[in-house]
N, C-alpha and C. Protein backbone atom coordinates (compact mmCIF):
# COMPACT_ATOMS: atom_id res chain seq x y z
N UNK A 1 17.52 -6.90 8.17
CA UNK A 1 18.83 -6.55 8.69
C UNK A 1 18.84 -6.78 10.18
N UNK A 2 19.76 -7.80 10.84
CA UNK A 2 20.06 -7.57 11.83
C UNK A 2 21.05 -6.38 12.74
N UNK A 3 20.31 -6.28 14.26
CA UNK A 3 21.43 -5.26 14.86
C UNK A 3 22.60 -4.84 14.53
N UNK A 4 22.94 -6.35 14.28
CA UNK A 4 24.31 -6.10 14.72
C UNK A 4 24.80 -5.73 13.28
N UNK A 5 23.98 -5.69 12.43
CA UNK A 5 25.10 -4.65 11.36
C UNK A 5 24.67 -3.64 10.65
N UNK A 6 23.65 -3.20 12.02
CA UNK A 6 23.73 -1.42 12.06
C UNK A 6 24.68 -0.90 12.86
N UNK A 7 25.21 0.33 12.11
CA UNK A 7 26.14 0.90 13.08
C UNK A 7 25.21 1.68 13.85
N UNK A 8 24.48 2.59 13.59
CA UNK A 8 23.57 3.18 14.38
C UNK A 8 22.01 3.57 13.98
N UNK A 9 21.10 3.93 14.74
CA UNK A 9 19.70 4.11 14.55
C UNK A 9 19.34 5.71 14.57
N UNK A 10 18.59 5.78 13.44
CA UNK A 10 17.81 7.88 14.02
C UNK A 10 16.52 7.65 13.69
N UNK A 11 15.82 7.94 14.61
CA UNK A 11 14.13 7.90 14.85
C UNK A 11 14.07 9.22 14.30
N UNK A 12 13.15 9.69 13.18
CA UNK A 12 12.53 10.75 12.40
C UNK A 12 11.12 10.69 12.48
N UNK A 13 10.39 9.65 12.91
CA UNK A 13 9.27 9.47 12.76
C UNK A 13 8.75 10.20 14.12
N UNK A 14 7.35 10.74 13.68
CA UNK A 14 6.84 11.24 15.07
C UNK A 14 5.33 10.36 15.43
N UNK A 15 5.25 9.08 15.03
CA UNK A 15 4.36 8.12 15.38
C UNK A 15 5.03 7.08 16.77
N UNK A 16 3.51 7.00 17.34
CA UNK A 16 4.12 6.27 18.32
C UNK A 16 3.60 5.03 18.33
N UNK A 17 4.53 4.11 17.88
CA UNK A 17 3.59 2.56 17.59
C UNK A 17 4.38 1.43 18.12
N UNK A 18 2.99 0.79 18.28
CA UNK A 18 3.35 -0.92 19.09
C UNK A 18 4.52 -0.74 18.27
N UNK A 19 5.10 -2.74 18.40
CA UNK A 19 6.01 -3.41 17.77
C UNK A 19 5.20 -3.92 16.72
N UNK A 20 6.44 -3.91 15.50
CA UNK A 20 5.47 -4.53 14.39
C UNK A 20 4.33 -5.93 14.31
N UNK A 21 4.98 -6.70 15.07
CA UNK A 21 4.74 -8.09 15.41
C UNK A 21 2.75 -8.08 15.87
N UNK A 22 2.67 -6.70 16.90
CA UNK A 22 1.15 -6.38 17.12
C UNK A 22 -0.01 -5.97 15.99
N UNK A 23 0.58 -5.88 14.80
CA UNK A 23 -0.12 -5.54 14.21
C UNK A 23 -1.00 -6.40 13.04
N UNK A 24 -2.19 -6.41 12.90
CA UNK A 24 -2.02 -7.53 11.39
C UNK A 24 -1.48 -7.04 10.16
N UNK A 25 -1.17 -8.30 9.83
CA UNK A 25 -0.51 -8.49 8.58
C UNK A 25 -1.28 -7.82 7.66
N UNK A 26 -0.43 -7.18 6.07
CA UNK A 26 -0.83 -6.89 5.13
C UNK A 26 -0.41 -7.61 4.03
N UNK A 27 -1.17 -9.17 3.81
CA UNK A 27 -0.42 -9.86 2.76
C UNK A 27 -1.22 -9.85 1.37
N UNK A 28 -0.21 -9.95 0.71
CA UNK A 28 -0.46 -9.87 -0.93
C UNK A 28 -0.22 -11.73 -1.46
N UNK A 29 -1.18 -12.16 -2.24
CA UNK A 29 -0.83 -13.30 -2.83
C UNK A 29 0.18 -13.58 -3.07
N UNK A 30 0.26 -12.81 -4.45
CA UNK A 30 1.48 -12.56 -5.25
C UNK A 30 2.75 -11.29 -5.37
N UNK A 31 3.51 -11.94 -4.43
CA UNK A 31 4.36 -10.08 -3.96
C UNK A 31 5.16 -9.67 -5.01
N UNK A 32 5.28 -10.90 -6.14
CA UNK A 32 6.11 -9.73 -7.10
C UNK A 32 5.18 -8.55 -7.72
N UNK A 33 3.66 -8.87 -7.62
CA UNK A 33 2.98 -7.77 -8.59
C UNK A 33 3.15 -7.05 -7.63
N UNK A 34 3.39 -6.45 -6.44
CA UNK A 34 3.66 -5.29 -5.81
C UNK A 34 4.65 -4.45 -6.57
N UNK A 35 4.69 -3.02 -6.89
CA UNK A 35 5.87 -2.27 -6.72
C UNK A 35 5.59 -1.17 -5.84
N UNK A 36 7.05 -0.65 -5.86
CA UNK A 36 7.01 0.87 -4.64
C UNK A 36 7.76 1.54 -5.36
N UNK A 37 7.39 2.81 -6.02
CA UNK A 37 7.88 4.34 -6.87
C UNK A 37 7.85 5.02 -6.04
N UNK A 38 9.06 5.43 -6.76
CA UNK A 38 9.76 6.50 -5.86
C UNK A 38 9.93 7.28 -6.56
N UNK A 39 9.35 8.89 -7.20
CA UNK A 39 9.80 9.15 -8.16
C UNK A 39 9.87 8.94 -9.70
N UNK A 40 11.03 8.80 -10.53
CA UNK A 40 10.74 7.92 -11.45
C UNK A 40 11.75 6.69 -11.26
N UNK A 41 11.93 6.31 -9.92
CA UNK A 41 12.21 5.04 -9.77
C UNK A 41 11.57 3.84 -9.05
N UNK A 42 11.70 3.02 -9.71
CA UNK A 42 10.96 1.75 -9.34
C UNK A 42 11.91 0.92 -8.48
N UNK A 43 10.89 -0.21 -7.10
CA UNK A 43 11.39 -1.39 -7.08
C UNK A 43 10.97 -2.30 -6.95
N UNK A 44 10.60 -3.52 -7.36
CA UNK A 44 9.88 -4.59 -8.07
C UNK A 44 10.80 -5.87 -8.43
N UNK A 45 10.27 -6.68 -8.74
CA UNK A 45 11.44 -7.70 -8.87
C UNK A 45 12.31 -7.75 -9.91
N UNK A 46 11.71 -6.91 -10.95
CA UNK A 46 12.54 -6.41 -12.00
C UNK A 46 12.88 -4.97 -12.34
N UNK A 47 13.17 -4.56 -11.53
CA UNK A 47 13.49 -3.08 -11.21
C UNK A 47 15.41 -2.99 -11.44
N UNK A 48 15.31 -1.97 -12.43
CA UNK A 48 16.73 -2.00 -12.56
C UNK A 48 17.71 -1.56 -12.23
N UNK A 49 18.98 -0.89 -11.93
CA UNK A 49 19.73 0.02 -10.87
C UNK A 49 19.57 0.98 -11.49
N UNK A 50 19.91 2.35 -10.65
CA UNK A 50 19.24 3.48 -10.97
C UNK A 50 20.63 4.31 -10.59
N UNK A 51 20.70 5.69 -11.21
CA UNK A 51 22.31 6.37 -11.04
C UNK A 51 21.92 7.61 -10.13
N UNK A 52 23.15 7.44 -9.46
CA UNK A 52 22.47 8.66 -8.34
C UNK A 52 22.12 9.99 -8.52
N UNK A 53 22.37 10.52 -9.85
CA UNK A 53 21.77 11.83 -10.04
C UNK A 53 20.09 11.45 -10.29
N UNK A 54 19.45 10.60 -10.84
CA UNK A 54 18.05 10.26 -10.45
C UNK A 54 17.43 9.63 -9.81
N UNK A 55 18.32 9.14 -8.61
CA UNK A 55 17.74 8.66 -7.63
C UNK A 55 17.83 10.18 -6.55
N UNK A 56 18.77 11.05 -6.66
CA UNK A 56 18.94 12.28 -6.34
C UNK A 56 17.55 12.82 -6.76
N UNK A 57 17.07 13.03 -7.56
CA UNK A 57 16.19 13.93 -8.19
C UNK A 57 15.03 13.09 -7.57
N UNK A 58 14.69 12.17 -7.94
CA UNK A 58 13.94 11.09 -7.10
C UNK A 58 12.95 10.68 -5.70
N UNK A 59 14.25 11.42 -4.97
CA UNK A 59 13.94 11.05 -3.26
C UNK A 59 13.36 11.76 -3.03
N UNK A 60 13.11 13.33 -4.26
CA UNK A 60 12.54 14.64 -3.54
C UNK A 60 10.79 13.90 -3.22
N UNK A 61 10.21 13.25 -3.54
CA UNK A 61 9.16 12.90 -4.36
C UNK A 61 8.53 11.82 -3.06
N UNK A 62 7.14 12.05 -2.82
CA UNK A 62 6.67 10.82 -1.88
C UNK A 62 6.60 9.26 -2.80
N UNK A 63 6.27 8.48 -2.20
CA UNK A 63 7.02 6.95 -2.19
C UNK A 63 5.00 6.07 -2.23
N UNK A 64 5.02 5.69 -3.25
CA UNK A 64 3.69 5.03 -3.17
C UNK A 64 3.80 3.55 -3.38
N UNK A 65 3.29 2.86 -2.90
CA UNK A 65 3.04 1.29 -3.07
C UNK A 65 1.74 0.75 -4.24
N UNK A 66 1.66 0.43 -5.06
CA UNK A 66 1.36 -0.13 -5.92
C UNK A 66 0.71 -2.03 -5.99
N UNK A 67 -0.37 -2.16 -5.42
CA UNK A 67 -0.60 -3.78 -4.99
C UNK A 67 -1.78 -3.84 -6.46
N UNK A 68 -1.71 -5.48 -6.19
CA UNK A 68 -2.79 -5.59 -7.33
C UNK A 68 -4.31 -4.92 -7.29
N UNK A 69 -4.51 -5.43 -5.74
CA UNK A 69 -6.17 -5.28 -4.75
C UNK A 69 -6.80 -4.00 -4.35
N UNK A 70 -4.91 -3.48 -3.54
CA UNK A 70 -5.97 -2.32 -3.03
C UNK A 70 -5.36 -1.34 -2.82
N UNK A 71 -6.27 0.31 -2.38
CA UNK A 71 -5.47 1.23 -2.45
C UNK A 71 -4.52 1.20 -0.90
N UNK A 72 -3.18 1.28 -1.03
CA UNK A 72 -2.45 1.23 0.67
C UNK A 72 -1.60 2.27 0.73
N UNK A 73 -1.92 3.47 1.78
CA UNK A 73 -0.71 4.54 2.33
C UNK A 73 0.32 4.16 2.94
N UNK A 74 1.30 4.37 2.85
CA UNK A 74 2.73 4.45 3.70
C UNK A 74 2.65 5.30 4.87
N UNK A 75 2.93 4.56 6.03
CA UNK A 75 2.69 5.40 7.24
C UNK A 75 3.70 5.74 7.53
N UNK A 76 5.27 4.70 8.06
CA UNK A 76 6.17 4.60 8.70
C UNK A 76 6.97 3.32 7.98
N UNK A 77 8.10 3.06 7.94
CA UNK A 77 9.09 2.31 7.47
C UNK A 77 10.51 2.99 8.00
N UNK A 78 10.80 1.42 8.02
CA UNK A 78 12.92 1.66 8.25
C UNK A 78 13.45 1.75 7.12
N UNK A 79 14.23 2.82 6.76
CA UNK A 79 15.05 2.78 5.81
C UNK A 79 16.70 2.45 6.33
N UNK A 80 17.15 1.64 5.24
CA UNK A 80 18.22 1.63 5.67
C UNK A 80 19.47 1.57 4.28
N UNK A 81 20.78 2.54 4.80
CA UNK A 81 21.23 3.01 3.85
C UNK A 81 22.57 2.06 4.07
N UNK A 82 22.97 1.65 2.82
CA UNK A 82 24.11 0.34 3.19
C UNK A 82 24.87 0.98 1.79
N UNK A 83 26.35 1.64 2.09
CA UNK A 83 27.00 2.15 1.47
C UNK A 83 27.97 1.23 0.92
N UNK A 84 29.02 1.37 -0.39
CA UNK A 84 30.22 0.34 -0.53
C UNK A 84 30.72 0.50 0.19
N UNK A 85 31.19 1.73 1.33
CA UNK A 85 32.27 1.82 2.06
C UNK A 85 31.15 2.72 3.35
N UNK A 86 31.71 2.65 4.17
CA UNK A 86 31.07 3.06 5.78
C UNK A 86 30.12 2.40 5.97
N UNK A 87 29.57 3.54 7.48
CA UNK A 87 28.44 2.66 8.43
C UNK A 87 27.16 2.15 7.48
N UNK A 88 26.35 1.65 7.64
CA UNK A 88 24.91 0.98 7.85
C UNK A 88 24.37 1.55 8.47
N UNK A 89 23.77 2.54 8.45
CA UNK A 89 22.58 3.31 8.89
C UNK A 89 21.42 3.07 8.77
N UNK A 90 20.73 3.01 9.89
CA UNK A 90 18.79 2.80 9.71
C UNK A 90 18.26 4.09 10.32
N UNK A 91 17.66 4.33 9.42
CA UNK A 91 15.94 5.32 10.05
C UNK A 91 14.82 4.96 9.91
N UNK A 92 14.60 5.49 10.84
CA UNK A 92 12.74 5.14 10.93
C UNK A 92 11.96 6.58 10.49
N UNK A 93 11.45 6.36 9.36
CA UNK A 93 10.82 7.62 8.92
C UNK A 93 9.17 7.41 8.56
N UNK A 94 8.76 8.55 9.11
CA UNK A 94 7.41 8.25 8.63
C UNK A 94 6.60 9.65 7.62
N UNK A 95 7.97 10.27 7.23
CA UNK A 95 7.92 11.09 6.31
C UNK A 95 8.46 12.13 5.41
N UNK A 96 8.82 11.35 3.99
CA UNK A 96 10.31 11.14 2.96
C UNK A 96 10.32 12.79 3.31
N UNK A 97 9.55 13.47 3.35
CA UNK A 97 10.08 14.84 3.43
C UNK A 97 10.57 15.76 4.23
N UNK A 98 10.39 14.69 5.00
CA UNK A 98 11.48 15.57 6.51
C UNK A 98 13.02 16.28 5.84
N UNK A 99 13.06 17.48 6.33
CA UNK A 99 14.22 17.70 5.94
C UNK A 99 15.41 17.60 6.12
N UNK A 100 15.75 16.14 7.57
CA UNK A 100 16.27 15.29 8.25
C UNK A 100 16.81 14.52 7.17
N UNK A 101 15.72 13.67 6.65
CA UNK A 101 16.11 12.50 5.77
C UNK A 101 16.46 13.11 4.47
N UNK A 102 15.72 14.12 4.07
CA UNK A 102 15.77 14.85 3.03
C UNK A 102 17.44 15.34 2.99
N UNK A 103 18.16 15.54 3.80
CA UNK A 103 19.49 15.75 3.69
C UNK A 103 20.61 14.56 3.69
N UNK A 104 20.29 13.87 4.41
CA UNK A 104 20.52 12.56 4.43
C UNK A 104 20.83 11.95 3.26
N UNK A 105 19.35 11.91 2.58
CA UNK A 105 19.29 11.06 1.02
C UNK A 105 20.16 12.01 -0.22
N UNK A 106 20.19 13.17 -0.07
CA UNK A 106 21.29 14.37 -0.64
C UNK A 106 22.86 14.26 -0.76
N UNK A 107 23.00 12.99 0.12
CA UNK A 107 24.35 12.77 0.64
C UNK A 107 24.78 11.60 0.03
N UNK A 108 23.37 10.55 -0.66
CA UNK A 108 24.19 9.29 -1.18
C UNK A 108 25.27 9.51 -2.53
N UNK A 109 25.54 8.30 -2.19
CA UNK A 109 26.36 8.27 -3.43
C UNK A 109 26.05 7.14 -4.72
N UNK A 110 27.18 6.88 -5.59
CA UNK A 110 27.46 5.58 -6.42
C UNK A 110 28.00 4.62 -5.64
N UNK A 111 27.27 3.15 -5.89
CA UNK A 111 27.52 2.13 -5.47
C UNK A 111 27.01 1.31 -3.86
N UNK A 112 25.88 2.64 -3.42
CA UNK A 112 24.84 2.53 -2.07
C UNK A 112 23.84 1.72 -2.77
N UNK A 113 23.02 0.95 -1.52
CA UNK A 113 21.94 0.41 -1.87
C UNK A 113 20.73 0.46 -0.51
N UNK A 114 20.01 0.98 -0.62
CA UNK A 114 18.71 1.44 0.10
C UNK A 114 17.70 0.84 0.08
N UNK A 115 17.50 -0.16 1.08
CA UNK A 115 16.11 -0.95 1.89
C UNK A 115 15.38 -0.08 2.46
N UNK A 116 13.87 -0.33 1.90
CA UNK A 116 12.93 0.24 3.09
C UNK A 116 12.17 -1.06 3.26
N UNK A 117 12.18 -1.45 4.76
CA UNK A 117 11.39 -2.44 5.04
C UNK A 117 10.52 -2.18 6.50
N UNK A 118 10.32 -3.18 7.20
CA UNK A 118 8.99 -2.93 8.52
C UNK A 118 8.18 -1.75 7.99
N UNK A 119 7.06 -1.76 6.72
CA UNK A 119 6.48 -0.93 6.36
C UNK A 119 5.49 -1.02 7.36
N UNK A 120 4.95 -0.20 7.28
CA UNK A 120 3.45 0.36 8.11
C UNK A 120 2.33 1.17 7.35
N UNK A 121 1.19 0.69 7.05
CA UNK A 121 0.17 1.07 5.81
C UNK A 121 -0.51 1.29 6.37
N UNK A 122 -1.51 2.15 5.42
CA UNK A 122 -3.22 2.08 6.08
C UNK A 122 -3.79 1.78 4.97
N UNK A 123 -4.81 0.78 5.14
CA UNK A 123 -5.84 0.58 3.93
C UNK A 123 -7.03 1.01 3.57
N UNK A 124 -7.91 0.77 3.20
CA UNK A 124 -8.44 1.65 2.29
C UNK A 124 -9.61 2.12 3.73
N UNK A 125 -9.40 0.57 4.48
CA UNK A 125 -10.79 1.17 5.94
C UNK A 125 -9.77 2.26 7.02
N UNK A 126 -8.47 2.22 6.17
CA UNK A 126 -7.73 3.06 7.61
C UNK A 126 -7.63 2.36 8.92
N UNK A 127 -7.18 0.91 8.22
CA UNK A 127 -6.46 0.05 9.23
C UNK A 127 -4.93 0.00 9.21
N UNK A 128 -4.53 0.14 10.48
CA UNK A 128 -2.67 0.22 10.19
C UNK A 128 -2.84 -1.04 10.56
N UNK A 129 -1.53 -1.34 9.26
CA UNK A 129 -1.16 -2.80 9.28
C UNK A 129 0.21 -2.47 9.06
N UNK A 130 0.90 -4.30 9.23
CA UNK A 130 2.24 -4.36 8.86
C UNK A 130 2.76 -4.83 7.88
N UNK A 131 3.60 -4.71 6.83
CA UNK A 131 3.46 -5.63 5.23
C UNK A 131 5.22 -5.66 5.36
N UNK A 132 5.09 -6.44 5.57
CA UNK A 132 6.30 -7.56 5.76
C UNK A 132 7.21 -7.78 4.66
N UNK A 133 7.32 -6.87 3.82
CA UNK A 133 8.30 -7.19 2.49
C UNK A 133 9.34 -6.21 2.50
N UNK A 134 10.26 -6.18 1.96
CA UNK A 134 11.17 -5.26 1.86
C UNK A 134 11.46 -5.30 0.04
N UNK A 135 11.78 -3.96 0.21
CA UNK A 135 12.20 -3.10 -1.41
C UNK A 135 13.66 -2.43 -1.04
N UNK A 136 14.50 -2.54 -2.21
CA UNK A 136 15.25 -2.15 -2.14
C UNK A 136 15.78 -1.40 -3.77
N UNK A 137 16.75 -0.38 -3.29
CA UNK A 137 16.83 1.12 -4.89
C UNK A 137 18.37 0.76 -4.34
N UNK A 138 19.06 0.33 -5.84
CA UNK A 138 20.42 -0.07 -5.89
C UNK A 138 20.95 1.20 -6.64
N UNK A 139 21.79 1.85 -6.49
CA UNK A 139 22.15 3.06 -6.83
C UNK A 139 24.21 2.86 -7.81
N UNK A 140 23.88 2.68 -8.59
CA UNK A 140 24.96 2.53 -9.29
C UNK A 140 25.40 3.00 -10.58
N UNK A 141 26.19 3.53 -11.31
CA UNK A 141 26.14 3.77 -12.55
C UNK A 141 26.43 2.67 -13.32
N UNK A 142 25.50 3.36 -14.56
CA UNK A 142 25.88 2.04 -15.75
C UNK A 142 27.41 2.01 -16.01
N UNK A 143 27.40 0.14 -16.15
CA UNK A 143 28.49 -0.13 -16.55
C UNK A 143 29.24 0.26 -18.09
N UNK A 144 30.04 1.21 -18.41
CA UNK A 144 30.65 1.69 -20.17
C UNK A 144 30.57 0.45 -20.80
């Protein structure tokens, strides 16, 4: 996502880190075998839309990454919340349970769709790296 179509930014995170660009990379061969659960929702390349009462129930829940290789923590990531109607909001969170974001994510609705991307990991030596992919949880009800 570029700037310019965020309406605005909220820093939640209490890490203080370079720019992503300083960091090495965390690449995966094959990025579709990645997923990231959330809950009991998935996103993956075949990950399907999810309705906001369980993506509600969902968000309460920490957020794990899933690679073929190796074990990787979630440090910090932008989330960003892109509604059918209003602003584009990004946060930078570096932890789903803040009760910041935690109110925040309480507030979506039907027909939002939620990127978390500029992830920030640690691997298994407890190297922060940067993994360059973005996931996204489409929030919609099934169509009757």
């Amino acid at each position: 996502w570029s700037d310019n179509e965020i309406s605005k930014t909220e820093n939640f995170s209490s890490l203080k880190l370079k720019p992503y660009y300083m960091y090495p990379e965390y690449a995966v061969a094959q990025e579709y075998a990645v997923n990231m659960r959330w809950g009991k929702i998935n996103a993956s390349p075949l990950s399907q839309n999810t309705t906001a009462e369980l993506f509600k129930e969902s968000c309460k829940n920490p957020i794990e990454i899933a690679t073929p290789k190796d074990f990787i923590q979630l440090q910090q990531f932008e989330m960003i919340i892109v509604p059918d109607r209003g602003e584009t909001i990004r946060y930078i969170v570096d932890n789903i349970a803040n009760p910041k974001i935690q109110e925040v994510l309480s507030k979506v609705t039907n027909r939002t769709t939620i990127y978390l991307q500029n992830l920030m990991v640690k691997n298994e030596k407890s190297e922060l790296l940067f993994m360059p992919m973005v996931f996204g949880f489409v929030i919609s009800e099934p169509q009757p």
